[in-house]
C-alpha atoms as a PDB file:
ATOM      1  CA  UNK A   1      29.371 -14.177   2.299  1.00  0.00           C
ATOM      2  CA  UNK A   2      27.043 -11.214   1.351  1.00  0.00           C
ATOM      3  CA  UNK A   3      23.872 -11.218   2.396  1.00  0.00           C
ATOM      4  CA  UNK A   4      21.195  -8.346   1.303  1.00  0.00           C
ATOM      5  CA  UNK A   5      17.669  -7.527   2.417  1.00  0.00           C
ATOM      6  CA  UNK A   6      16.771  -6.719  -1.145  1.00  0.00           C
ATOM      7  CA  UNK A   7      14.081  -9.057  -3.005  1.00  0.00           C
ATOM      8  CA  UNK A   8      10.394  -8.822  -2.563  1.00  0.00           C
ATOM      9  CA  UNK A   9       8.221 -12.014  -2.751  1.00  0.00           C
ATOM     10  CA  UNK A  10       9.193 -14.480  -5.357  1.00  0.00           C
ATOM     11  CA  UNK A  11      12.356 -13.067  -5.389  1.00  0.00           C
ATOM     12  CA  UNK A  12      12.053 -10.081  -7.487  1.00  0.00           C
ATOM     13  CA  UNK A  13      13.436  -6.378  -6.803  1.00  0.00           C
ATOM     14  CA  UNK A  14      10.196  -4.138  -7.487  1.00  0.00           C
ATOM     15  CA  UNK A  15       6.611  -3.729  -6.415  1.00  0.00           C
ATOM     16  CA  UNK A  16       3.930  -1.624  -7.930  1.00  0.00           C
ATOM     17  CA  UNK A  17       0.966  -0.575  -5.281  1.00  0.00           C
ATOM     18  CA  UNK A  18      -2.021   2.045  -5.647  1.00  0.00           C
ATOM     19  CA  UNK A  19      -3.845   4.184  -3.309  1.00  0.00           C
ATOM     20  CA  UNK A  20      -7.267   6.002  -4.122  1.00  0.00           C
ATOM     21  CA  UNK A  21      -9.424   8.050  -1.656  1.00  0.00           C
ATOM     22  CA  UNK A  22     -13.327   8.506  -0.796  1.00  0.00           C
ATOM     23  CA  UNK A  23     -14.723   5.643  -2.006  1.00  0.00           C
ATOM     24  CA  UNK A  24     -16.403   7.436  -4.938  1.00  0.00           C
ATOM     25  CA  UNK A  25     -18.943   5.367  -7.092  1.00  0.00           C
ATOM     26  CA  UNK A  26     -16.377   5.752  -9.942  1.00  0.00           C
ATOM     27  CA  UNK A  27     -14.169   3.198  -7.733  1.00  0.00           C
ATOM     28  CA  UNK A  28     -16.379   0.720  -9.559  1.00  0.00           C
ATOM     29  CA  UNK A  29     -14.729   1.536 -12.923  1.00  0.00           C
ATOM     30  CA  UNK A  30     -11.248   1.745 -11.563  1.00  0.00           C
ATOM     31  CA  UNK A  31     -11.860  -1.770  -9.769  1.00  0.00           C
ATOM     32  CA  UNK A  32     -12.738  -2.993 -13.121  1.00  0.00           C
ATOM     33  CA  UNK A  33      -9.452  -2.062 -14.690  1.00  0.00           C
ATOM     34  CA  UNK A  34      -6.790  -2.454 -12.295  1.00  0.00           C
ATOM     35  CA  UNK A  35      -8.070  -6.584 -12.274  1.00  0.00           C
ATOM     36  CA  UNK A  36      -8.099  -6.260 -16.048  1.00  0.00           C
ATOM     37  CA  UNK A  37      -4.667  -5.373 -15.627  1.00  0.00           C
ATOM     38  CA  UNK A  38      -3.350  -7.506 -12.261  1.00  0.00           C
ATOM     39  CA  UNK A  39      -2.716  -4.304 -10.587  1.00  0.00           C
ATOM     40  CA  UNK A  40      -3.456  -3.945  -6.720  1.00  0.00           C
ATOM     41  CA  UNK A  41      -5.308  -0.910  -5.090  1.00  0.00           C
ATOM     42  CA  UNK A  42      -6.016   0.260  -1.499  1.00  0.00           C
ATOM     43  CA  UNK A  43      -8.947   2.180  -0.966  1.00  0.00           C
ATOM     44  CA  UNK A  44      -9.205   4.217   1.798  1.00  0.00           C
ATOM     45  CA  UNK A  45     -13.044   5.112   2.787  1.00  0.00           C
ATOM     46  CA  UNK A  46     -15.447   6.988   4.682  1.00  0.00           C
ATOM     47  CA  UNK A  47     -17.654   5.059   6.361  1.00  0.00           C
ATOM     48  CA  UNK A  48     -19.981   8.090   7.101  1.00  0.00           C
ATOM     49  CA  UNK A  49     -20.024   8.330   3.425  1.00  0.00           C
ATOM     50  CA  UNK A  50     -21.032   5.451   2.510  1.00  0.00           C
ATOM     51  CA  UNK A  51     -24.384   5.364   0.676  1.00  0.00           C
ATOM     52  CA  UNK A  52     -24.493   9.230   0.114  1.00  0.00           C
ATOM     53  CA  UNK A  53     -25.221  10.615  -3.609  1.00  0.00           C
ATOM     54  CA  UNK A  54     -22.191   9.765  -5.361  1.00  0.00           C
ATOM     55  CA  UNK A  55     -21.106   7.457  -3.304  1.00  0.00           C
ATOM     56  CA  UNK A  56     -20.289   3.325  -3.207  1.00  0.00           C
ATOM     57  CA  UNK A  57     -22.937   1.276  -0.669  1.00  0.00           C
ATOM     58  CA  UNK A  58     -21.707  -0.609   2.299  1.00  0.00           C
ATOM     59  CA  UNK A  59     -23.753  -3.274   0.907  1.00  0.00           C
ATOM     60  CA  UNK A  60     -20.736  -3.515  -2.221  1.00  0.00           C
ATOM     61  CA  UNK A  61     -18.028  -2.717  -0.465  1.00  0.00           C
ATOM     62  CA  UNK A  62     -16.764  -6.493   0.194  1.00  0.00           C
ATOM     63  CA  UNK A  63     -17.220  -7.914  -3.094  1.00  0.00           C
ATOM     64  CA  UNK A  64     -16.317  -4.582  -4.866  1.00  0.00           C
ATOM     65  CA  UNK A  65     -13.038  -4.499  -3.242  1.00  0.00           C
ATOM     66  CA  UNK A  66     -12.274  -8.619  -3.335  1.00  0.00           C
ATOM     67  CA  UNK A  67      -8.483  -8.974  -3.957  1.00  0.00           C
ATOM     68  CA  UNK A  68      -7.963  -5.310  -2.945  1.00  0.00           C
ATOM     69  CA  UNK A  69      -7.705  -3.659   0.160  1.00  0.00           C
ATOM     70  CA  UNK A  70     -10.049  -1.634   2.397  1.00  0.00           C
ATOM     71  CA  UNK A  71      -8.615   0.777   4.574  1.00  0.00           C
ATOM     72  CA  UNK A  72     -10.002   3.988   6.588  1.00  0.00           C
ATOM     73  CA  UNK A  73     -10.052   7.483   5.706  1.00  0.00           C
ATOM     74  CA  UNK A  74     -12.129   8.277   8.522  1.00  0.00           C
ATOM     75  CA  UNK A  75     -15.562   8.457   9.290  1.00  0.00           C
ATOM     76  CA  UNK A  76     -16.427  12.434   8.271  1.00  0.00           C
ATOM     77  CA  UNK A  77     -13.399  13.462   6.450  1.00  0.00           C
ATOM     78  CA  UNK A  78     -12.029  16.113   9.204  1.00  0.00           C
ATOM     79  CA  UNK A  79      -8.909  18.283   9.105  1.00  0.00           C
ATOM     80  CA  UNK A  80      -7.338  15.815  11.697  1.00  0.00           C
ATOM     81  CA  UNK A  81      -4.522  17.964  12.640  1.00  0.00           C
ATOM     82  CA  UNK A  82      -7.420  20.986  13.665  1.00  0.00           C
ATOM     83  CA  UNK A  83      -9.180  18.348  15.565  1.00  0.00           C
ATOM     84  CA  UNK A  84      -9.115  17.273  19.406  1.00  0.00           C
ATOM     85  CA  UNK A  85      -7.921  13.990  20.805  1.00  0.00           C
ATOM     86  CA  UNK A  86     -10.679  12.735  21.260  1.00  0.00           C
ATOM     87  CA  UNK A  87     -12.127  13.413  18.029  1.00  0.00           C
ATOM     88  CA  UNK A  88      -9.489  11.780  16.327  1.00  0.00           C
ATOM     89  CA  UNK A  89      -9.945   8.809  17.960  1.00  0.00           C
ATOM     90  CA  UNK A  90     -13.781   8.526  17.382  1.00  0.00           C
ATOM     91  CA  UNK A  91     -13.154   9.146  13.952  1.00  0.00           C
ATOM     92  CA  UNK A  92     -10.728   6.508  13.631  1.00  0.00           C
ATOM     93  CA  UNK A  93     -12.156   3.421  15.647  1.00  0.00           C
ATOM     94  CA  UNK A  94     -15.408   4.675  14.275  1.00  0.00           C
ATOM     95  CA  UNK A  95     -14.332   4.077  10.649  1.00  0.00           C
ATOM     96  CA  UNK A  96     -11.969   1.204  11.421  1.00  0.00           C
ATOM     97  CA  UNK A  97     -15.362  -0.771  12.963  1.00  0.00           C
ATOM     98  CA  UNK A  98     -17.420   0.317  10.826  1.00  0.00           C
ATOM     99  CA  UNK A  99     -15.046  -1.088   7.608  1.00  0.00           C
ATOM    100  CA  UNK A 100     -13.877  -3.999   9.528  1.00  0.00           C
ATOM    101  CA  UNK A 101     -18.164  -5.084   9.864  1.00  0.00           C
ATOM    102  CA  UNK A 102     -17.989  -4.592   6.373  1.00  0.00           C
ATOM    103  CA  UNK A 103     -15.135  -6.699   4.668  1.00  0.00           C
ATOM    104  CA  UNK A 104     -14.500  -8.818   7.728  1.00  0.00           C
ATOM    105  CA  UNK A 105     -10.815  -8.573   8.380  1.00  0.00           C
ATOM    106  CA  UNK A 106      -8.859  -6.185  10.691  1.00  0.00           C
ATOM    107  CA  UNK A 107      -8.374  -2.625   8.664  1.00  0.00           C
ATOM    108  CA  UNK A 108      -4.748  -1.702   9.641  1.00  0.00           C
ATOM    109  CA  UNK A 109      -4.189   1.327   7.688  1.00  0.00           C
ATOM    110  CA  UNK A 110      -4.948   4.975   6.544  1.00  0.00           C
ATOM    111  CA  UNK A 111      -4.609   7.819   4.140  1.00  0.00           C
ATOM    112  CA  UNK A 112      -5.224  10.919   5.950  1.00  0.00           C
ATOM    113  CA  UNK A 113      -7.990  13.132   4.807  1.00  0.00           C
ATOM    114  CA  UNK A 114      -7.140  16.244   2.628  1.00  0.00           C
ATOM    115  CA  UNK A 115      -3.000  14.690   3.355  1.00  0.00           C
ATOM    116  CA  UNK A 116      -2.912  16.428   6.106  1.00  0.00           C
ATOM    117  CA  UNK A 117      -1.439  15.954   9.515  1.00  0.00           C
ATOM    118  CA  UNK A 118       0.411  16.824  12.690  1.00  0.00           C
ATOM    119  CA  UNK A 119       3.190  15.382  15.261  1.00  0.00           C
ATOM    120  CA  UNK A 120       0.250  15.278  17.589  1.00  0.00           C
ATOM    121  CA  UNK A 121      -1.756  13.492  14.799  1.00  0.00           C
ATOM    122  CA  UNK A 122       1.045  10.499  14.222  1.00  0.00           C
ATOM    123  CA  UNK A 123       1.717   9.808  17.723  1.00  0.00           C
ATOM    124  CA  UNK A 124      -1.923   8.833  18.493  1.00  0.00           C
ATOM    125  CA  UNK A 125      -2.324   6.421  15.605  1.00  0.00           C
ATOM    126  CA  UNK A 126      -0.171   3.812  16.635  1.00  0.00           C
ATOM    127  CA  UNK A 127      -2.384   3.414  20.165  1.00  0.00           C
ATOM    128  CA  UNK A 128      -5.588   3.265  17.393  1.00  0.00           C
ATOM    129  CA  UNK A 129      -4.118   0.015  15.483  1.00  0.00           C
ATOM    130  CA  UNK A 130      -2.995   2.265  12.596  1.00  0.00           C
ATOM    131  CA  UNK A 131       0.209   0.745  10.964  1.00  0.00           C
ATOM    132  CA  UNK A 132       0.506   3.321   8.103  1.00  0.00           C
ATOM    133  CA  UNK A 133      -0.602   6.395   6.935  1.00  0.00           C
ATOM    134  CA  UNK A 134      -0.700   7.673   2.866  1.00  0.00           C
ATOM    135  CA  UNK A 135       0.115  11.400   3.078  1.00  0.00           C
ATOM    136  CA  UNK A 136       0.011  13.553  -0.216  1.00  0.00           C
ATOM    137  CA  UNK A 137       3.703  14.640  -0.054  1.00  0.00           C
ATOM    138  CA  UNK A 138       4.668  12.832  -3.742  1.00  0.00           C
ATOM    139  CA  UNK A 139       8.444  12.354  -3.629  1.00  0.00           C
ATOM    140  CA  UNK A 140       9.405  11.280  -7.365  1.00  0.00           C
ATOM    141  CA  UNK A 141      11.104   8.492  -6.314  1.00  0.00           C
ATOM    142  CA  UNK A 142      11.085   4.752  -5.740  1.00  0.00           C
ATOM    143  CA  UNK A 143      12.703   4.271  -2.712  1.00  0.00           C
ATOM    144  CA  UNK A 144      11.166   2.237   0.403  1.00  0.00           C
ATOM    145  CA  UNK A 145       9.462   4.547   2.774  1.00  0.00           C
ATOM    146  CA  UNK A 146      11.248   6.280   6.113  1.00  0.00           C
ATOM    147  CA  UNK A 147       8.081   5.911   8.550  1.00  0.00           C
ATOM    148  CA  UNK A 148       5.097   3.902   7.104  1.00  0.00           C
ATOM    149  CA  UNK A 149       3.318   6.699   9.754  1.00  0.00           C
ATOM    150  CA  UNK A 150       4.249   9.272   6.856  1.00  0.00           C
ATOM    151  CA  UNK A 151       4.264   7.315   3.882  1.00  0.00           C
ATOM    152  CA  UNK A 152       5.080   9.623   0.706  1.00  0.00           C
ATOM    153  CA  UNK A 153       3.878   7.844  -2.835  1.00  0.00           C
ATOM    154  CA  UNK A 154       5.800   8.510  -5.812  1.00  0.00           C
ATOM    155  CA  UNK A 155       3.042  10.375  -7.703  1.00  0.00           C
ATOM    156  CA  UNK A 156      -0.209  11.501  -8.296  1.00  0.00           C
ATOM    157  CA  UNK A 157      -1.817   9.826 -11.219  1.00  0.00           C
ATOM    158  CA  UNK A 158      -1.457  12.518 -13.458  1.00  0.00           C
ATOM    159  CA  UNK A 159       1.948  11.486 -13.604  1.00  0.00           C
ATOM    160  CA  UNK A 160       1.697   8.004 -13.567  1.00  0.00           C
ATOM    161  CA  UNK A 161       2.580   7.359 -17.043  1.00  0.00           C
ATOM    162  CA  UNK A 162       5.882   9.143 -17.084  1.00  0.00           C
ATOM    163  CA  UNK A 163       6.668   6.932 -13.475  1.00  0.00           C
ATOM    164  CA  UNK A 164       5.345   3.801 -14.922  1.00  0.00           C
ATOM    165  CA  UNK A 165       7.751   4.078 -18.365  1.00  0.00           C
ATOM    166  CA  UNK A 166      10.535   5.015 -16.207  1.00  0.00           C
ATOM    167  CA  UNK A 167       9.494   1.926 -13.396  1.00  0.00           C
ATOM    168  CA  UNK A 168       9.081  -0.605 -16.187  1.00  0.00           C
ATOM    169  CA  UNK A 169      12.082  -0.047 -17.722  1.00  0.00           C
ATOM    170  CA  UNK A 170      14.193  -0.035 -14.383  1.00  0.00           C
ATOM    171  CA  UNK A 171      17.122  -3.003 -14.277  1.00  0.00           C
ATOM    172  CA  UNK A 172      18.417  -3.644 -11.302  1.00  0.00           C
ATOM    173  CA  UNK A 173      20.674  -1.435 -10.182  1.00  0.00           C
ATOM    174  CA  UNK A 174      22.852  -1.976  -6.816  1.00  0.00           C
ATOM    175  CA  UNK A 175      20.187  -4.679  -5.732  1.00  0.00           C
ATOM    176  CA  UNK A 176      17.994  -2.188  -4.150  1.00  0.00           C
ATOM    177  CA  UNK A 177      14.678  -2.825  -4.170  1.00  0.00           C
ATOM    178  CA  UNK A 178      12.279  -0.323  -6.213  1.00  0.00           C
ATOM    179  CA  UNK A 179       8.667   0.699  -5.130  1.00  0.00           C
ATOM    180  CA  UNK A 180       6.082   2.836  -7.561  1.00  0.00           C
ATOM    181  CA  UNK A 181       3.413   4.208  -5.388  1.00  0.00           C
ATOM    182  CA  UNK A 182       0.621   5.952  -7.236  1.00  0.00           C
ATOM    183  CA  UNK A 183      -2.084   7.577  -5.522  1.00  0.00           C
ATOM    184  CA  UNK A 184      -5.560   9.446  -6.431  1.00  0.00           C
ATOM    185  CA  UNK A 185      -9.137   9.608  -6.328  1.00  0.00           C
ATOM    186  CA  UNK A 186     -10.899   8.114  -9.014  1.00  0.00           C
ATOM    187  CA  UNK A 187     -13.146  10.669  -9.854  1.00  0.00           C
ATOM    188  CA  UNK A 188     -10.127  13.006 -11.182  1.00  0.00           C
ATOM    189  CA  UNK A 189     -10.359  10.609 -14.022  1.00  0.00           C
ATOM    190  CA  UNK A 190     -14.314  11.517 -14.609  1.00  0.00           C
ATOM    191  CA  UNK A 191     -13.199  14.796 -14.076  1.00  0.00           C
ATOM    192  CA  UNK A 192     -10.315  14.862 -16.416  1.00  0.00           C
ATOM    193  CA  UNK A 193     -11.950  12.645 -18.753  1.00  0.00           C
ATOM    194  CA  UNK A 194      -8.878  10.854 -19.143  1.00  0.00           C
ATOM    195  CA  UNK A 195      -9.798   7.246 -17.942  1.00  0.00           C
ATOM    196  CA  UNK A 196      -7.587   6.348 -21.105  1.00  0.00           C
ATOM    197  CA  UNK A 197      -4.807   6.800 -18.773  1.00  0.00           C
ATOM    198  CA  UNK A 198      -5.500   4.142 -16.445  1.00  0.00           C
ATOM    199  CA  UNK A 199      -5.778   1.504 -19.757  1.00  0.00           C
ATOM    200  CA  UNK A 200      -2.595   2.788 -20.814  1.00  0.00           C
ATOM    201  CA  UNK A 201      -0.599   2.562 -17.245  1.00  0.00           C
ATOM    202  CA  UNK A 202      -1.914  -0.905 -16.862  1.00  0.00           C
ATOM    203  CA  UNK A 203      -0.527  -1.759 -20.596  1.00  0.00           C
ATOM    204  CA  UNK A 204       2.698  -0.646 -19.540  1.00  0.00           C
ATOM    205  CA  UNK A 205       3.541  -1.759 -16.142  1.00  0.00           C
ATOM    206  CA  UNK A 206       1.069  -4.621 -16.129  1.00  0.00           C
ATOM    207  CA  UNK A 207       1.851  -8.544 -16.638  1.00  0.00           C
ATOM    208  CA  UNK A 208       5.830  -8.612 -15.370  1.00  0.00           C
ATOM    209  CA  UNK A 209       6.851 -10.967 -14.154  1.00  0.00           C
ATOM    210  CA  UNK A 210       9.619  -9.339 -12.325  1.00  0.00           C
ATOM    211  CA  UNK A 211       7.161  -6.871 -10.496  1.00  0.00           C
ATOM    212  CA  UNK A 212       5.246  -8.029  -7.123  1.00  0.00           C
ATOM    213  CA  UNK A 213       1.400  -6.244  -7.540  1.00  0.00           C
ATOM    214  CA  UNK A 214       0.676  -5.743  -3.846  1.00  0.00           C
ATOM    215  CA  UNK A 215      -1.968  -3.878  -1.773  1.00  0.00           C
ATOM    216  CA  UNK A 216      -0.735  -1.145   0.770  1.00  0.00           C
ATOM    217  CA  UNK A 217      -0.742  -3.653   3.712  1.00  0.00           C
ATOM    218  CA  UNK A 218       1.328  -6.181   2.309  1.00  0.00           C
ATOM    219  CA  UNK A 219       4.246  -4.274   1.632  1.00  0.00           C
ATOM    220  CA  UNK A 220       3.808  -2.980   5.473  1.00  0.00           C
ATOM    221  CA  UNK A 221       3.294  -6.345   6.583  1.00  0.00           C
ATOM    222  CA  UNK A 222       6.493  -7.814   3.924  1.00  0.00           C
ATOM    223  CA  UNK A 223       9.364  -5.360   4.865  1.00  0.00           C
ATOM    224  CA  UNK A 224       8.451  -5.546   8.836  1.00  0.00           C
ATOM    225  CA  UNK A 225       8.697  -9.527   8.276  1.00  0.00           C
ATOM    226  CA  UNK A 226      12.241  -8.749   6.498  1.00  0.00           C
ATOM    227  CA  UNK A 227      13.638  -6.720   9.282  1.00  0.00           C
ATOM    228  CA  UNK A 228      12.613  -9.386  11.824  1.00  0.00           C
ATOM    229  CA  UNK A 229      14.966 -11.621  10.568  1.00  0.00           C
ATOM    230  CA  UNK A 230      17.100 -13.035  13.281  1.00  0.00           C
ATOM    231  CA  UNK A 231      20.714 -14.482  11.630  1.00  0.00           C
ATOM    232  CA  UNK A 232      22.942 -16.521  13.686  1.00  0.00           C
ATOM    233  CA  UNK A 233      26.702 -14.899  14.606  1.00  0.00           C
ATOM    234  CA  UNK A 234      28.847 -16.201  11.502  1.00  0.00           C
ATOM    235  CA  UNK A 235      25.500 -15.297   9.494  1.00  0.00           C
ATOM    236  CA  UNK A 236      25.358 -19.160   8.052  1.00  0.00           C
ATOM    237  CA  UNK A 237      21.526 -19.826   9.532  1.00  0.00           C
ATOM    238  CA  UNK A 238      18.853 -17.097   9.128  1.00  0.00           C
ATOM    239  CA  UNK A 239      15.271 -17.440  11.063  1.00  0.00           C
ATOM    240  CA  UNK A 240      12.064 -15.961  10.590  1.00  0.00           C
ATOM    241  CA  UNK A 241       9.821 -15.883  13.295  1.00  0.00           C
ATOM    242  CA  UNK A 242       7.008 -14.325  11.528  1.00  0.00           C
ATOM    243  CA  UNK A 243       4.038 -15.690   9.606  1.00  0.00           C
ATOM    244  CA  UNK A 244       5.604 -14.231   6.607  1.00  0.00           C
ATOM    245  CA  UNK A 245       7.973 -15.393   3.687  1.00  0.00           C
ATOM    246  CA  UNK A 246      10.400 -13.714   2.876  1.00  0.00           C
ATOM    247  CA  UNK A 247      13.031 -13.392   0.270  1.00  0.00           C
ATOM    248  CA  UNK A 248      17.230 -12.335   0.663  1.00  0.00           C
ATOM    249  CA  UNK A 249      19.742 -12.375  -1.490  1.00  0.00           C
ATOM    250  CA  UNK A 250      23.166 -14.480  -0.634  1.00  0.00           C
ATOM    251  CA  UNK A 251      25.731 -13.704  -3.248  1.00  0.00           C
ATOM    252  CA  UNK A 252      23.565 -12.232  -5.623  1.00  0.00           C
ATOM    253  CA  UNK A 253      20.877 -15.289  -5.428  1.00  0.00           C
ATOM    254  CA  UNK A 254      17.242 -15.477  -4.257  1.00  0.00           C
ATOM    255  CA  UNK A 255      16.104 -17.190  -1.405  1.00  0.00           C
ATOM    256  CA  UNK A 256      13.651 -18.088   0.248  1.00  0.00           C
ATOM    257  CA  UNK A 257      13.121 -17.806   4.207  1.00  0.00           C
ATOM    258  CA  UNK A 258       9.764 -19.483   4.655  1.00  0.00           C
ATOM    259  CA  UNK A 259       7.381 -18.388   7.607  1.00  0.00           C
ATOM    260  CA  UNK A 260       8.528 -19.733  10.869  1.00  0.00           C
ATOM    261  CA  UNK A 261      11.531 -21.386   9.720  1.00  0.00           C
ATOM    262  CA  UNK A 262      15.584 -21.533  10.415  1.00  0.00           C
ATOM    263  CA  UNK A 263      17.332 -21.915   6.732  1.00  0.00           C
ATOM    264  CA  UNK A 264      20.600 -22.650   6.078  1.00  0.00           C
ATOM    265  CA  UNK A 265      22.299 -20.126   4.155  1.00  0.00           C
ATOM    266  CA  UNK A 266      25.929 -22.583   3.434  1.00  0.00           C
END
């Protein structure tokens, strides 16, 4: 009998997920079209920011971000890897409570600021409730990440056209499972004056019903809930002790391990 770790929710074998920095007021436009679109974004902000001249309000952040994610970028934007300890900490349980007041649920992740960081810097988030980290290392690729502490996207925006043609089009190809990470800020697209690109991504890769649209956590969250499954010796039972469904292949079929359950596989 083979058995794969290889399907996402619902079964199906890719998931789309952005990631935009600063929490710029132009995060109200982008907000507007990825829902247009079904597309789910993680925004990673600066709670020291927050209310400044060209910035979003704490008052907004909840309801602007409803069905996305929140997640910290520290509170002053610092060159963590030049910084102290101690500073890194402040600035990370200082933005983490800060957000957390804000949108009322536990913020788990990061991007770091300027996509910077150290081996010092990664082996002090984990003590700080950090899960993952967004660095600015775009790989080209739609693999599964290595270390969620170092978590390459696929692209910058600028590119995400060319990804998203090549993503949509994707069949599955030796069941592996296929992730397009974009990442940005969304005031390159003020900038660039090219907000026609975002319309344009979403037409492509939007609406499939073979894609899972997920926010930066739930992909965390979804493939450590895969590798906690627990199978039984002659691999006919499977349990999953977390609080997450999950989905396996067993001879080339989906199914379904639901949350705190033993299945029977034959």
């Amino acid at each position: 009998m083979r058995i794969r770790n290889d399907r996402f929710p619902g079964g199906v074998h890719k998931a789309l997920t952005l990631s935009y920095d600063d929490g710029r007021v132009h995060d109200r436009r982008l907000v507007g079209k990825l829902n247009e679109y079904g597309i789910k974004g993680t925004f990673h902000l600066n709670s020291g920011f927050l209310g400044k001249e060209d910035y979003i309000t704490a008052e907004e952040v909840a309801s602007l971000f409803t069905g996305h994610e929140v997640s910290a970028h520290t509170v002053d934007h610092p060159f963590l890897e030049q910084s102290p300890n101690e500073q890194i900490v402040m600035e990370m349980m200082d933005d983490r409570r800060a957000l957390e007041s804000l949108v009322g649920y536990p913020v788990k992740g990061m991007s770091y600021p300027f996509g910077t960081h150290s081996e010092r810097v990664v082996s002090i988030l984990p003590n700080l409730g950090v899960e993952y980290a967004r660095t600015v290392a775009s790989h080209g690729k739609f693999h599964m990440p290595d270390d969620f502490l170092r978590w390459h996207p696929t692209c910058h925006h600028k590119q995400m056209l060319e990804y998203g043609e090549q993503f949509a089009k994707l069949e599955q190809r030796h069941t592996r499972m296929a992730l397009l990470y974009v990442w940005g800020h969304s005031y390159e697209f003020e900038n660039d004056n090219n907000w026609d690109l975002i319309d344009r991504f979403g037409e492509i890769v939007g609406g499939h019903n073979n894609i899972w649209y997920a926010k930066n956590s739930e992909i965390y969250s979804y493939l450590h809930a895969v590798e906690q499954l627990r199978y039984s010796a002659d691999r006919h039972l499977v349990h999953n002790p977390t609080a997450t469904s999950v989905w396996i292949s067993v001879e080339g079929d989906s199914v379904e391990i639901p949350a705190g359950q033993i299945v029977k596989l034959i």
